[in-house]
N, C-alpha and C. Protein backbone atom coordinates (compact mmCIF):
# COMPACT_ATOMS: atom_id res chain seq x y z
N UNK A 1 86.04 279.75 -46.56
CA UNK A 1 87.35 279.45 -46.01
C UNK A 1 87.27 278.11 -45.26
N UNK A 2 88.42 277.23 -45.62
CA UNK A 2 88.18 275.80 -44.55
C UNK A 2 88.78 275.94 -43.13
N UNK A 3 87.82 275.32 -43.08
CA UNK A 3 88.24 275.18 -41.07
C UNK A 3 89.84 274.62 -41.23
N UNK A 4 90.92 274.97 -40.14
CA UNK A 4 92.01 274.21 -39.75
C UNK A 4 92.17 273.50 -39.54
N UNK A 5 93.08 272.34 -40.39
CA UNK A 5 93.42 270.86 -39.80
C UNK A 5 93.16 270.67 -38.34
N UNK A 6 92.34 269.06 -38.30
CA UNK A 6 92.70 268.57 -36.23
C UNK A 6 92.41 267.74 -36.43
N UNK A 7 92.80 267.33 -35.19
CA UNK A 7 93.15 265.80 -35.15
C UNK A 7 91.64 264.88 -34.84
N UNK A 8 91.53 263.95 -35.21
CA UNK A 8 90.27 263.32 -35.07
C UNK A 8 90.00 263.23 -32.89
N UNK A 9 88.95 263.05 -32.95
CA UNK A 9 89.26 263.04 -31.33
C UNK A 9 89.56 261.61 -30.77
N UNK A 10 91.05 261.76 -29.88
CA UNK A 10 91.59 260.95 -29.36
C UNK A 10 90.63 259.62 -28.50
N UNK A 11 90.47 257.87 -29.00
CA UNK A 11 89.10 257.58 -28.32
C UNK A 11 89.68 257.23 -26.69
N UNK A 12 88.44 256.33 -26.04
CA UNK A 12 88.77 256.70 -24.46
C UNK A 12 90.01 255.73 -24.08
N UNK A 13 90.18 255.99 -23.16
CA UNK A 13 91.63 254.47 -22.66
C UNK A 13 90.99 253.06 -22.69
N UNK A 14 90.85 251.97 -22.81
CA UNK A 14 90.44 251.13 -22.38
C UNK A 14 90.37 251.00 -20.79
N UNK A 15 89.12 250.16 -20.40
CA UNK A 15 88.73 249.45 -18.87
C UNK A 15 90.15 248.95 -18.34
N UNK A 16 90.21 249.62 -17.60
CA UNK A 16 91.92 248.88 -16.55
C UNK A 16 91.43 246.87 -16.35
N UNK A 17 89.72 246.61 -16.16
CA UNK A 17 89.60 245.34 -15.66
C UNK A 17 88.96 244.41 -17.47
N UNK A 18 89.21 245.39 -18.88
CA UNK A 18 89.35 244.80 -19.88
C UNK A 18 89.65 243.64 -19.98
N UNK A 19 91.09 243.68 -19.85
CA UNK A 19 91.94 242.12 -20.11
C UNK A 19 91.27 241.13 -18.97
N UNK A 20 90.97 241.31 -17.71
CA UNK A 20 90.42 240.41 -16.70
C UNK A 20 89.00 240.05 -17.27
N UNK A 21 87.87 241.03 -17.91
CA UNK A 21 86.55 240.38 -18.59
C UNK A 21 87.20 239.53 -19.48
N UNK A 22 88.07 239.53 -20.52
CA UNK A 22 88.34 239.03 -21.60
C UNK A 22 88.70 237.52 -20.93
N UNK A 23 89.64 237.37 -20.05
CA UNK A 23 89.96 235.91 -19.33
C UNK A 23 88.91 234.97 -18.94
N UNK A 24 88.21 235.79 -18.02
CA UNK A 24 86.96 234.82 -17.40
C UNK A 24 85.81 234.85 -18.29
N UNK A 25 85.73 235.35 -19.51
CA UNK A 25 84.41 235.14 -20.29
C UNK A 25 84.76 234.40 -21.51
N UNK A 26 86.33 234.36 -21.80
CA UNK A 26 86.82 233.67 -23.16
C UNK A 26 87.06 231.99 -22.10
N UNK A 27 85.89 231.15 -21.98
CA UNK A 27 87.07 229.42 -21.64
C UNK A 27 88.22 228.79 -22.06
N UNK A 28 87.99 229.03 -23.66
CA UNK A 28 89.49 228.39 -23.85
C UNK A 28 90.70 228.95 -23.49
N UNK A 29 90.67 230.50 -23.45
CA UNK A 29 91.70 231.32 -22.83
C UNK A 29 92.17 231.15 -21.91
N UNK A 30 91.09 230.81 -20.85
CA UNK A 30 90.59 230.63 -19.81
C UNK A 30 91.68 229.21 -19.47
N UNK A 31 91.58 228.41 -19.87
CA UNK A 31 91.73 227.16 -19.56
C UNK A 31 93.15 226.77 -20.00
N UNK A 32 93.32 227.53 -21.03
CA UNK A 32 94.96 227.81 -21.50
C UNK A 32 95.57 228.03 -20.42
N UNK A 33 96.04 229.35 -20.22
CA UNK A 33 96.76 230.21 -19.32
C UNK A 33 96.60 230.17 -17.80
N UNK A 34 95.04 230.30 -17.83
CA UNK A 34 94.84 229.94 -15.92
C UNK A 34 93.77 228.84 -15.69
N UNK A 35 94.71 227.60 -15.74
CA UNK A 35 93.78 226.33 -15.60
C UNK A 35 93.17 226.80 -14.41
N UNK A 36 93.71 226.76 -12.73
CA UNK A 36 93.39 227.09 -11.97
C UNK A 36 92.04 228.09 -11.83
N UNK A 37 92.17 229.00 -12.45
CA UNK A 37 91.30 230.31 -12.44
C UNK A 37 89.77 229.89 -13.10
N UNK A 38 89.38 228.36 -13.84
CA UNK A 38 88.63 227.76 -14.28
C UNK A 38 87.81 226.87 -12.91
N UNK A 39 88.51 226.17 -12.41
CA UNK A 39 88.36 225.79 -11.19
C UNK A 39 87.81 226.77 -10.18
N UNK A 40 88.50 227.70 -9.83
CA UNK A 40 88.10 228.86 -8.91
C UNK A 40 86.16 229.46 -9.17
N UNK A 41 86.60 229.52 -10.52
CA UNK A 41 85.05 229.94 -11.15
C UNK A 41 84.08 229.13 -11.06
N UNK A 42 84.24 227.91 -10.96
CA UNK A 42 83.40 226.85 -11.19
C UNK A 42 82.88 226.51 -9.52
N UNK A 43 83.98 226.94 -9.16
CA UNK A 43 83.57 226.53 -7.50
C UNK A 43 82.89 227.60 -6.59
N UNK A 44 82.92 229.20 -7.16
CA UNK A 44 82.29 230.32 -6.78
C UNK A 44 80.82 230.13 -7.34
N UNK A 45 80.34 229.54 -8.33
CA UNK A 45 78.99 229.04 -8.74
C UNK A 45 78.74 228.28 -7.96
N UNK A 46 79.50 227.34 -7.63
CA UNK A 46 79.03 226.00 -6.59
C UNK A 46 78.25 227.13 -5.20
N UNK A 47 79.48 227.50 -4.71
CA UNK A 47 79.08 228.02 -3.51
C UNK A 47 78.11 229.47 -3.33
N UNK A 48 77.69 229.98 -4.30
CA UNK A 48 76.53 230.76 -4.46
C UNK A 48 75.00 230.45 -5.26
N UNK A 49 74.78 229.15 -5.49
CA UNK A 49 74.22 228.16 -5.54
C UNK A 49 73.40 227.39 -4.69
N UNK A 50 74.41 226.93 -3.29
CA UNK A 50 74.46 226.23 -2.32
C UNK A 50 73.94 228.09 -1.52
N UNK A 51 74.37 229.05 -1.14
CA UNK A 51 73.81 229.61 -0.67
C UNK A 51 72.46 230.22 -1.02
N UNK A 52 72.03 230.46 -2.77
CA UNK A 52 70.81 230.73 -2.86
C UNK A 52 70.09 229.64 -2.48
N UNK A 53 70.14 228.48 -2.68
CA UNK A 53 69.59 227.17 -2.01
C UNK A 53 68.80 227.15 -0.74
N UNK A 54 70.17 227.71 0.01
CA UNK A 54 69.82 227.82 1.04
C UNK A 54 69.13 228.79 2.02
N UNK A 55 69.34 229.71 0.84
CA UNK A 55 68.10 231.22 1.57
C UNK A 55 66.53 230.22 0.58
N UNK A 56 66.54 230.48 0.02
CA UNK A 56 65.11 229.68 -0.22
C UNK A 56 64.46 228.90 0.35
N UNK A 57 65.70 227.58 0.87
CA UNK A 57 64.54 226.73 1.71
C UNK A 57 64.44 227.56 3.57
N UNK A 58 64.90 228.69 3.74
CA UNK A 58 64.27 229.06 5.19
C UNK A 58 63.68 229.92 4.50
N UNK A 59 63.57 230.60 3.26
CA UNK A 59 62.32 231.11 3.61
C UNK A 59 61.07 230.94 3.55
N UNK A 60 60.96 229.19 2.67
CA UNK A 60 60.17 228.50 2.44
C UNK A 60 59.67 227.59 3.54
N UNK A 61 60.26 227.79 4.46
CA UNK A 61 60.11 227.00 5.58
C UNK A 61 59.24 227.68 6.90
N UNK A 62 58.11 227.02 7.46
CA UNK A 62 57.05 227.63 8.03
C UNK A 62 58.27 228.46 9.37
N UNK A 63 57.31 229.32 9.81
CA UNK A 63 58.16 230.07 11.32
C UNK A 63 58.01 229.04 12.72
């Protein structure tokens, strides 16, 4: 006897922060739509950069 029709299983929802990976990892997208948001990124590297920088040289630095 065959098993009863069903439905394949429904897959999961997508990531609510999906579309936000897709922006900041696609550049040209990126640079399309939120010139700004290119800038922002570029300057959050700057400034975590400048802070690993700067934990290195005190801890490289005698007491």
């Amino acid at each position: 006897m065959k098993s009863p029709l069903r439905r394949p299983p429904a897959s999961p929802p997508p990531s609510p922060f999906a579309e936000r990976v897709r922006i900041e990892a696609d550049p040209a997208y990126r640079d399309r739509y939120f010139p700004g948001l290119s800038a922002t990124i570029a300057q959050r590297g700057h400034w975590r950069s400048a802070e690993v920088d700067a934990l290195v040289r005190r801890l490289r630095s005698p007491p």
